[in-house]
Protein backbone atom coordinates (compact mmCIF):
# COMPACT_ATOMS: atom_id res chain seq x y z
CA UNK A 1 0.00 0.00 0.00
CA UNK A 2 1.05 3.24 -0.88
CA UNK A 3 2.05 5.30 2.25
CA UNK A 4 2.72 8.87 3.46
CA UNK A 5 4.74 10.40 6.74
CA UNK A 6 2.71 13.14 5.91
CA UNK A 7 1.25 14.59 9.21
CA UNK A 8 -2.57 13.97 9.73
CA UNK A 9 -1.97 17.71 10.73
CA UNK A 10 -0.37 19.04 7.60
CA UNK A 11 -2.90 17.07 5.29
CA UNK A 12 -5.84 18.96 6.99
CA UNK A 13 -4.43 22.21 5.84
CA UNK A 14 -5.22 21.40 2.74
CA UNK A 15 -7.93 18.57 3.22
CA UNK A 16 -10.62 21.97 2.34
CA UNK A 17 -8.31 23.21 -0.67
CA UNK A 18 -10.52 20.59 -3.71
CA UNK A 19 -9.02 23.13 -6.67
CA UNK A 20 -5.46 23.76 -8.23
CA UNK A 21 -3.84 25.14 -11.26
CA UNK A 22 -0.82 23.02 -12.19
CA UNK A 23 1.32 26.30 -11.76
CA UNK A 24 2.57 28.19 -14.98
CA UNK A 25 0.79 31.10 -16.30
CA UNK A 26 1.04 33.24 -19.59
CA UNK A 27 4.13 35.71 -19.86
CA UNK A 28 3.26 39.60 -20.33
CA UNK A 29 4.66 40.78 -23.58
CA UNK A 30 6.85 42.85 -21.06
CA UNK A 31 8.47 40.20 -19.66
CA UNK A 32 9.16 37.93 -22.81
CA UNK A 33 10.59 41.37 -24.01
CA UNK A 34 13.10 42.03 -20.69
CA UNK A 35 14.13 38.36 -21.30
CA UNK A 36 14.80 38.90 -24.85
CA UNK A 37 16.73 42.02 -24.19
CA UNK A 38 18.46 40.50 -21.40
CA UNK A 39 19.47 37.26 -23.71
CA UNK A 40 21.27 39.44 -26.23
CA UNK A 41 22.54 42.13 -23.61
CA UNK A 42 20.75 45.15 -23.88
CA UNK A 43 19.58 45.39 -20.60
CA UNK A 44 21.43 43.73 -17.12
CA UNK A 45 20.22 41.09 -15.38
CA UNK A 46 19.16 43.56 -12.46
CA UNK A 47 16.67 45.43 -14.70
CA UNK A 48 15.41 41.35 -16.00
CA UNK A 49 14.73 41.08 -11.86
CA UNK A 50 12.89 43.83 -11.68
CA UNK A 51 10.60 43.39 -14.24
CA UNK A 52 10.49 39.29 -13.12
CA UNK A 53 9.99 40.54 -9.58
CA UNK A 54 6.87 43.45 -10.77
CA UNK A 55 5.14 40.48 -12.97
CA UNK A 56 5.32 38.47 -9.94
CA UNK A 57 4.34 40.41 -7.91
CA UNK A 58 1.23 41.11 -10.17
CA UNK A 59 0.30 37.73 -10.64
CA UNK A 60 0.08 37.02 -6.78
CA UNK A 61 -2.84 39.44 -6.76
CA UNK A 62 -4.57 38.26 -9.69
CA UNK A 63 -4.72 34.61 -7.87
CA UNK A 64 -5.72 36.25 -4.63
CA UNK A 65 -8.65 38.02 -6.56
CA UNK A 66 -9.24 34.76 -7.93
CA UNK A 67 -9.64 32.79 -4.51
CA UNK A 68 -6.55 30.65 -5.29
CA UNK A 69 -5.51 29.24 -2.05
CA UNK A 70 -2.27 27.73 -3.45
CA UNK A 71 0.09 30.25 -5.44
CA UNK A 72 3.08 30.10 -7.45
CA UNK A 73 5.22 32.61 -9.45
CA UNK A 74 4.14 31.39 -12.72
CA UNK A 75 7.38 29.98 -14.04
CA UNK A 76 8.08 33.15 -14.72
CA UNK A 77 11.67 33.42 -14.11
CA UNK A 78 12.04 30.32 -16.49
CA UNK A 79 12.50 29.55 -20.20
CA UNK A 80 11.26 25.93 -19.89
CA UNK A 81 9.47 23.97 -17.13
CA UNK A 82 12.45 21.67 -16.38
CA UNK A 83 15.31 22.82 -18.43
CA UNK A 84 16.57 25.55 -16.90
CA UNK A 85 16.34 24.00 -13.07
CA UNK A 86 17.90 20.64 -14.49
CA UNK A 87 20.84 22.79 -16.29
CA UNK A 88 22.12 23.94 -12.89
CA UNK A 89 23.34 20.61 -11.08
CA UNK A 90 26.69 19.90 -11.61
CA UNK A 91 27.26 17.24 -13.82
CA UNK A 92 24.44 18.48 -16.09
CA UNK A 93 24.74 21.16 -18.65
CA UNK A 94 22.47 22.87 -21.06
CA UNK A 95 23.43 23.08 -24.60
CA UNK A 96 22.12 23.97 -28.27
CA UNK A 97 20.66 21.13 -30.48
CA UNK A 98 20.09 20.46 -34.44
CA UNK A 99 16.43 20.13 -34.06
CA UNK A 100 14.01 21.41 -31.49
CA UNK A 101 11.89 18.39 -29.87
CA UNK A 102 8.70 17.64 -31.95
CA UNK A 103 5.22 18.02 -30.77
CA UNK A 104 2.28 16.64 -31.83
CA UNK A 105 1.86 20.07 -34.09
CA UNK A 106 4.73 22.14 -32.87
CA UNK A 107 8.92 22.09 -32.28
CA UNK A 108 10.50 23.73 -29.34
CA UNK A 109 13.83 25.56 -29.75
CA UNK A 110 16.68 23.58 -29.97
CA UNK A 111 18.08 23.01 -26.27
CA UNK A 112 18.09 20.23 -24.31
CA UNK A 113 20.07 19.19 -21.41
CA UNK A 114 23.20 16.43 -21.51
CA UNK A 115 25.03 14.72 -18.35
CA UNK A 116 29.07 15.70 -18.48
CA UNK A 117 30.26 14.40 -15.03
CA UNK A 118 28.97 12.79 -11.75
CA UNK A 119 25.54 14.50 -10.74
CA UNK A 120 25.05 16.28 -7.59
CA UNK A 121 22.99 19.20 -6.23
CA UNK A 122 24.15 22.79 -6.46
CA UNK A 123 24.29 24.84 -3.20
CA UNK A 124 24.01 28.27 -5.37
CA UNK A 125 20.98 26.99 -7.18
CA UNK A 126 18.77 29.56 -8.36
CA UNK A 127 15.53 27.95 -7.20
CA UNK A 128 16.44 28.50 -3.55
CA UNK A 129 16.57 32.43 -4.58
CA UNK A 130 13.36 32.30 -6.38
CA UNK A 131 11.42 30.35 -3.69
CA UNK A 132 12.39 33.03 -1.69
CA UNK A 133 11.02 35.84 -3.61
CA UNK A 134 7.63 34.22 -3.28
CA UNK A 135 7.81 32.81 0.36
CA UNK A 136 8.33 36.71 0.80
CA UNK A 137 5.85 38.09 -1.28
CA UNK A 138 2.63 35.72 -0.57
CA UNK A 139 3.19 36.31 3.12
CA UNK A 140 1.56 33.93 4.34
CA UNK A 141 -2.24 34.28 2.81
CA UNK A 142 -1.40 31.58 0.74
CA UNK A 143 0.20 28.49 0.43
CA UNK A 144 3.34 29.13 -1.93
CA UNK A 145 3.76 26.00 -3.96
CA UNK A 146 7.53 25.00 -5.61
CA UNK A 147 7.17 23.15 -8.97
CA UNK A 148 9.84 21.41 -9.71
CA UNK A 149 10.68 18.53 -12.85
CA UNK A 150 10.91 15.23 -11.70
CA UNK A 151 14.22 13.51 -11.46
CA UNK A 152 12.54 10.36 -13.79
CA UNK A 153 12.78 13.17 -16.59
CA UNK A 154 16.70 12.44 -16.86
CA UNK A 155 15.51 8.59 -17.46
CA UNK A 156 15.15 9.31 -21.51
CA UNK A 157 17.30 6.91 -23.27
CA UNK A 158 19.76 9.93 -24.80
CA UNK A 159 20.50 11.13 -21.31
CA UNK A 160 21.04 7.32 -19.29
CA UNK A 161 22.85 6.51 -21.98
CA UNK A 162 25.99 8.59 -21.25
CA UNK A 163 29.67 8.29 -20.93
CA UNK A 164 30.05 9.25 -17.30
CA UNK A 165 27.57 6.53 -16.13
CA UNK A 166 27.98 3.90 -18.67
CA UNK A 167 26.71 0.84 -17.79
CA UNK A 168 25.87 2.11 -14.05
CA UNK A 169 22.39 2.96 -14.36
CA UNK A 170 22.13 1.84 -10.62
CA UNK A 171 24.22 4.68 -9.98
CA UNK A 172 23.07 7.01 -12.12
CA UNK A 173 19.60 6.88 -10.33
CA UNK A 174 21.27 6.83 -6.56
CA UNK A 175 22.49 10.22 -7.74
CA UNK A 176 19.75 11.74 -9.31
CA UNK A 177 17.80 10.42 -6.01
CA UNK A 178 19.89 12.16 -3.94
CA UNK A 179 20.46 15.26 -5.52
CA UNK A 180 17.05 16.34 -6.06
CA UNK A 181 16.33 14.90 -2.27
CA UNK A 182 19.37 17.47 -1.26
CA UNK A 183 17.11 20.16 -3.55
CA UNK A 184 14.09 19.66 -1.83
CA UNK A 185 15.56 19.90 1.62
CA UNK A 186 17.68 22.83 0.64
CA UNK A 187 13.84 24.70 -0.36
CA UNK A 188 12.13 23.49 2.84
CA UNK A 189 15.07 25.21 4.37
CA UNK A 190 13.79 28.42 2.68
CA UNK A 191 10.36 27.60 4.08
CA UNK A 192 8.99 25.67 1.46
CA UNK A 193 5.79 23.43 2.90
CA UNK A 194 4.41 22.43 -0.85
CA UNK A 195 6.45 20.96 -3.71
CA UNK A 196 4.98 19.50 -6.65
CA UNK A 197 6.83 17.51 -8.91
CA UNK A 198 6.35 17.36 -12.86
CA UNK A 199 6.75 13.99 -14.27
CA UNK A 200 6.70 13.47 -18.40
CA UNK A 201 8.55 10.76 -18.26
CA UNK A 202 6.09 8.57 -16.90
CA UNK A 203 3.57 9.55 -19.56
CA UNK A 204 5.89 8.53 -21.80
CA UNK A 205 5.84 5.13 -20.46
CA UNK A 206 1.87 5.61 -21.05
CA UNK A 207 2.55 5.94 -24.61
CA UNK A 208 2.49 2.39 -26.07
CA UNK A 209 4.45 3.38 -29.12
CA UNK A 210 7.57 4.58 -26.55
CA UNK A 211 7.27 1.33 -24.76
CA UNK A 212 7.81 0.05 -28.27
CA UNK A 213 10.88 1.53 -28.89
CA UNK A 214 12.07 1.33 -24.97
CA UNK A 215 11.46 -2.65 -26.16
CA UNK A 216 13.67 -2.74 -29.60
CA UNK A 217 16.57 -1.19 -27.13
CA UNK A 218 16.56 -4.54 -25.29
CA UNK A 219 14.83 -2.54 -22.30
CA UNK A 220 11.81 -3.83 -20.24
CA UNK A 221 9.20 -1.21 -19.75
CA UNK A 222 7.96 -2.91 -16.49
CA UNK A 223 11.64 -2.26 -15.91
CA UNK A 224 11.62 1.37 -16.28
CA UNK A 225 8.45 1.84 -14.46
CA UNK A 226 9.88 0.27 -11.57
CA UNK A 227 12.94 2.24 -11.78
CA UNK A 228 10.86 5.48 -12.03
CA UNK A 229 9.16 4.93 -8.58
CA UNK A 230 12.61 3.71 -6.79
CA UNK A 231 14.26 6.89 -7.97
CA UNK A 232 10.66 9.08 -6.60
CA UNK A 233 11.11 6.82 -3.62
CA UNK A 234 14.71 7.60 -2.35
CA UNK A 235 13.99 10.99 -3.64
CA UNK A 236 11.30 11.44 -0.90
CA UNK A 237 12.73 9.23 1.11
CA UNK A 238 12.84 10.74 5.16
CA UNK A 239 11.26 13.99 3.62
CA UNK A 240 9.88 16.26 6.64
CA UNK A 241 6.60 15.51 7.86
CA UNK A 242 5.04 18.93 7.23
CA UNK A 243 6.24 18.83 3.85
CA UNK A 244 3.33 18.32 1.33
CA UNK A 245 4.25 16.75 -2.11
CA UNK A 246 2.26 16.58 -5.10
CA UNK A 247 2.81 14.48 -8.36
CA UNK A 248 1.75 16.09 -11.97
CA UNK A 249 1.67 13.08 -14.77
CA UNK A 250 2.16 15.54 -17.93
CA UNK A 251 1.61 14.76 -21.50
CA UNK A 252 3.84 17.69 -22.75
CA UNK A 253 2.47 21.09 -23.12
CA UNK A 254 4.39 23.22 -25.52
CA UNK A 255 2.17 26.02 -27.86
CA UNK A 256 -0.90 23.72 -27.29
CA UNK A 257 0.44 20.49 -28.75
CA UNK A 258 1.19 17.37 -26.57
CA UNK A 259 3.63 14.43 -26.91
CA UNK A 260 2.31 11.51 -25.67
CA UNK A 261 -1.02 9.37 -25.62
CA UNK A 262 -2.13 6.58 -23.22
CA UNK A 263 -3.77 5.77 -20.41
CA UNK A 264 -2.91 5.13 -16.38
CA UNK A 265 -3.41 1.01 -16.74
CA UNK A 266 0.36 0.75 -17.48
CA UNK A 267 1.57 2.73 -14.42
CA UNK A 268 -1.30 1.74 -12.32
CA UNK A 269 0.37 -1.13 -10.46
CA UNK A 270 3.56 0.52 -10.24
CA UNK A 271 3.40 4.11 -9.12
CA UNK A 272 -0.60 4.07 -7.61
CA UNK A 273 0.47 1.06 -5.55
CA UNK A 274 4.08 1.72 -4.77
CA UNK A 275 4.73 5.14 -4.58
CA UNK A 276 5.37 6.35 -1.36
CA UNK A 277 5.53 9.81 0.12
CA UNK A 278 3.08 11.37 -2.44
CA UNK A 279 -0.31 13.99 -0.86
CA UNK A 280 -1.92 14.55 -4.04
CA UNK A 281 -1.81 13.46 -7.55
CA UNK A 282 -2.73 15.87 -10.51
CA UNK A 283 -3.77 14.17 -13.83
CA UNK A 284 -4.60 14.64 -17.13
CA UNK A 285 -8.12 14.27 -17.85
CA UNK A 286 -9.19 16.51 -20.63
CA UNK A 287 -9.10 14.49 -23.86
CA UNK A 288 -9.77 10.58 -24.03
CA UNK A 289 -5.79 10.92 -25.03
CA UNK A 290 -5.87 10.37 -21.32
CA UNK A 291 -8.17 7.20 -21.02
CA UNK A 292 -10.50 6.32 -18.39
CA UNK A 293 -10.89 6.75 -14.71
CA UNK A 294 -10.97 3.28 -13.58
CA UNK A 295 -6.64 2.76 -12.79
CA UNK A 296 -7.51 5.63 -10.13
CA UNK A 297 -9.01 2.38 -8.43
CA UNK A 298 -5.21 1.46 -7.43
CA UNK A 299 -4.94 4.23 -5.85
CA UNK A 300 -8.66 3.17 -2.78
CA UNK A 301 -5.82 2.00 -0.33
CA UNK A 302 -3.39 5.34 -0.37
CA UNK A 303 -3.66 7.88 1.38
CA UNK A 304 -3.34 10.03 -1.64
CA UNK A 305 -5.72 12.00 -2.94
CA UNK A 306 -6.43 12.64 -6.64
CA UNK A 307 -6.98 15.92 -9.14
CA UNK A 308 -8.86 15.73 -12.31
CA UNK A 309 -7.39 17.54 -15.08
CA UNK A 310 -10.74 18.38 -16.39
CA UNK A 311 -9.98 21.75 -18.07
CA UNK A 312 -7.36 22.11 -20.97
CA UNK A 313 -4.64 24.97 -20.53
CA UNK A 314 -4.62 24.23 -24.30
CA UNK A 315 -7.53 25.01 -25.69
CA UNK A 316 -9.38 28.58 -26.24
CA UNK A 317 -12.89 27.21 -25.55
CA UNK A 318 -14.30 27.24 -22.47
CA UNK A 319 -15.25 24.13 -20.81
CA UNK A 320 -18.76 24.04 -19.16
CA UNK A 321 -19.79 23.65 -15.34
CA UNK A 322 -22.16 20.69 -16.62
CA UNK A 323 -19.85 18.58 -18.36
CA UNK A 324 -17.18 19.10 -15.40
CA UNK A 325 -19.41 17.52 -13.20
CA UNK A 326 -20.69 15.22 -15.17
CA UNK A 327 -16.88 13.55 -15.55
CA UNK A 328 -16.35 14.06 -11.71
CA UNK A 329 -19.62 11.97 -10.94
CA UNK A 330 -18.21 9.07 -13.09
CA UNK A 331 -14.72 9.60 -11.43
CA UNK A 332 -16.82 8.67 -8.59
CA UNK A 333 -17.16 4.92 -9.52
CA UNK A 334 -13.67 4.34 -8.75
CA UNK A 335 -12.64 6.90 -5.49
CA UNK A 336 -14.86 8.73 -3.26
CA UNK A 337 -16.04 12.07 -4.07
CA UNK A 338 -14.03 13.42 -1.05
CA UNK A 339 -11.08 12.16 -2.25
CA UNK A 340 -11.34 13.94 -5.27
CA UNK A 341 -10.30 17.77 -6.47
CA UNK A 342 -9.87 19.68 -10.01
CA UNK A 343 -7.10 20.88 -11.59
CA UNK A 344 -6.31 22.39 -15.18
CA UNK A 345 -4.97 19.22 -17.22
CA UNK A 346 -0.89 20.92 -17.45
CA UNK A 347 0.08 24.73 -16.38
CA UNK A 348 -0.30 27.60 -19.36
CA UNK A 349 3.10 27.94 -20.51
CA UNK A 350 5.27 25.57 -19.74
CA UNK A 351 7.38 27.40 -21.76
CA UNK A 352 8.22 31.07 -21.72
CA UNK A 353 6.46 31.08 -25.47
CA UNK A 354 2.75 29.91 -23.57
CA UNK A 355 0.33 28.01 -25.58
CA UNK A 356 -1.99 29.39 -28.55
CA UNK A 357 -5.15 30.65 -25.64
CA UNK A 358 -5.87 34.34 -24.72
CA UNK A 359 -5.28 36.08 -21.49
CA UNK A 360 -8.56 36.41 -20.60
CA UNK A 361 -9.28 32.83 -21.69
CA UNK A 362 -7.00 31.59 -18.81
CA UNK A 363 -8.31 34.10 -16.20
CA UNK A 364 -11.89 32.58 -16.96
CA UNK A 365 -10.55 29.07 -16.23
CA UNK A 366 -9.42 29.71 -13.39
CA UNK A 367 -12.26 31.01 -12.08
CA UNK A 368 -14.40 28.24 -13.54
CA UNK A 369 -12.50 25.54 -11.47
CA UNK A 370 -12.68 27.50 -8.11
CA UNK A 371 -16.66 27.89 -9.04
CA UNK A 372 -17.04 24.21 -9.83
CA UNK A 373 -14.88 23.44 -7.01
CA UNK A 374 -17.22 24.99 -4.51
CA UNK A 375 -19.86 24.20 -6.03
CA UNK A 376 -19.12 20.62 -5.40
CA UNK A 377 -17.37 20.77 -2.29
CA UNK A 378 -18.64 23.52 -0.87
């Protein structure tokens, strides 16, 4: 069974909180601009602050008028949802590609990460700075939530695969484990109480055409999915007991495309049933991409509790109050209804470019959830 040292204490702060965004919002046209400018040196990096620090700072009020009881800074002192946190261990650097990674309709920029030496955590990491900011500025009226990328998403065949670790992927995952465990203790020394992790790589193992190719390698997917919740494991291993930790299963967001398909059924008996040390899960449920509710019944023995992702960050129409419910009530076949919450399916801009939906579009989603939220749960 799937287990938590969670306090009973800590889960009851947020036991009343049944609505979430997944964390990354749209960037102002100011902002893209200051990092632009900043990128080819027309303006210094204390002028990209300030102007990181103002949109911020702006944001936190729009999800207070909003009645969002958990808060973030929007990813707005990133490029890219995970490349620009992974880029600062040692051992890992970030570098230019040939070709951009393709989307189901869409190709990011070329950059990726690569592994050039033995991986450990980064005392001058920039995410201790930026928690900071926000621990600072929210005050306390909110719950400031971390996001951070999951260490499974350095489990892609082009990154295991590398010189320094060859043929030690036992290793290889010891490290990553313990590096991002040092991360996360390094933040709840900043004050940190909510982290939630982003993990693509175990949609990828959804994806039954990945598993395919995981396959011709000579790898077992089982395998992988096994590996995936050791590495979560020792990751979260000992974490502190007031420390809540939630899990986002993501598709791939970039300019409204996705990369992978499949349901839960494949990670069902792995990560539902042998994860430990995770509050809440947030998944995709906006498209049948994402398949049915009934894995979530691995999960009637946790002690987790589970987010739809019932409205798209993607998409430009508006989801309706009926047909939100609707999906809930069926959700309810497989956990109780108070072990349930919403969530947007992924954030709004994973990357700094945000996908193809309006500003006011993603204000009115927002709002939507909270409504249905109390609408259900009062």
């Amino acid at each position: 069974m799937m287990t938590s040292n969670t306090t009973q204490a800590t889960k009851k702060q947020y036991a009343n909180n049944k609505a979430e965004h997944i964390g990354s919002f749209l960037r102002a046209l100011k902002l893209k601009k200051a990092r632009y400018d900043f990128a080819d040196r027309v303006i210094y990096e204390e002028t990209l602050r300030q102007v990181e620090n103002a949109e911020i700072d702006n944001l936190i009020d729009i999800q207070l008028d909003l009645d969002c009881t958990v808060m973030t800074d929007g990813d707005f002192r990133r490029a890219w949802w995970h490349l620009d946190f992974l880029e600062q261990f040692n051992g890992i650097e970030g570098h230019k590609i040939r070709d951009g990674l393709k989307y189901k309709d869409a190709i990011s920029k070329p950059y990726d990460v690569r592994v050039t030496g033995k991986i450990s955590f980064n005392e001058d990491h920039t995410c201790l700075a930026h928690y900071r900011y926000l621990h600072e500025a929210i005050d306390g009226f909110a719950t400031a939530k971390f996001c951070l990328p999951s260490p499974n998403m350095m489990l892609y065949p082009y990154l295991r695969n590398n010189r320094t670790y060859t043929e030690k992927l036992d290793e290889y995952a010891q490290d990553l484990a313990l590096s991002f465990n040092q991360a996360i203790m390094a933040l709840y020394a900043e004050g940190c109480r909510y982290i939630q992790i982003n993990d693509q790589f175990l949609a990828y193992l959804c994806d039954e055409n990945y598993r395919a190719k995981e396959i011709e390698q000579g790898l077992n997917p089982e395998d992988l999915a096994k590996l995936c919740v050791e590495v979560l494991n020792k990751t979260l291993q000992d974490k502190p007991e007031d420390l809540f930790i939630a899990l986002h299963i993501d598709r791939g967001n970039f300019s409204s495309s996705w990369l992978y398909s499949g349901g839960y059924e494949f990670l069902a008996d792995h990560v539902f049933e042998k994860l430990t040390n995770i509050d809440r899960y947030l998944l995709e449920f906006d498209t049948e991409r994402s398949g049915n509710f009934e894995p979530l019944e691995k999960l009637k023995n946790s002690q987790a509790d589970v987010f739809l992702g019932l409205i798209s960050s993607k998409k430009e129409m508006l989801e309706t109050s009926d047909e939100i419910i609707e999906r809930i009530n069926t959700a309810t076949n497989f956990l109780p209804l108070e072990r349930l919450g919403l969530c947007l399916q992924s954030g709004f801009a994973s990357m700094e470019e945000g996908n193809k939906i309006s500003y006011d579009t993603q204000w009115k989603k927002i709002k939507l959830m909270n409504r249905v939220a109390q609408e259900i749960w009062g």
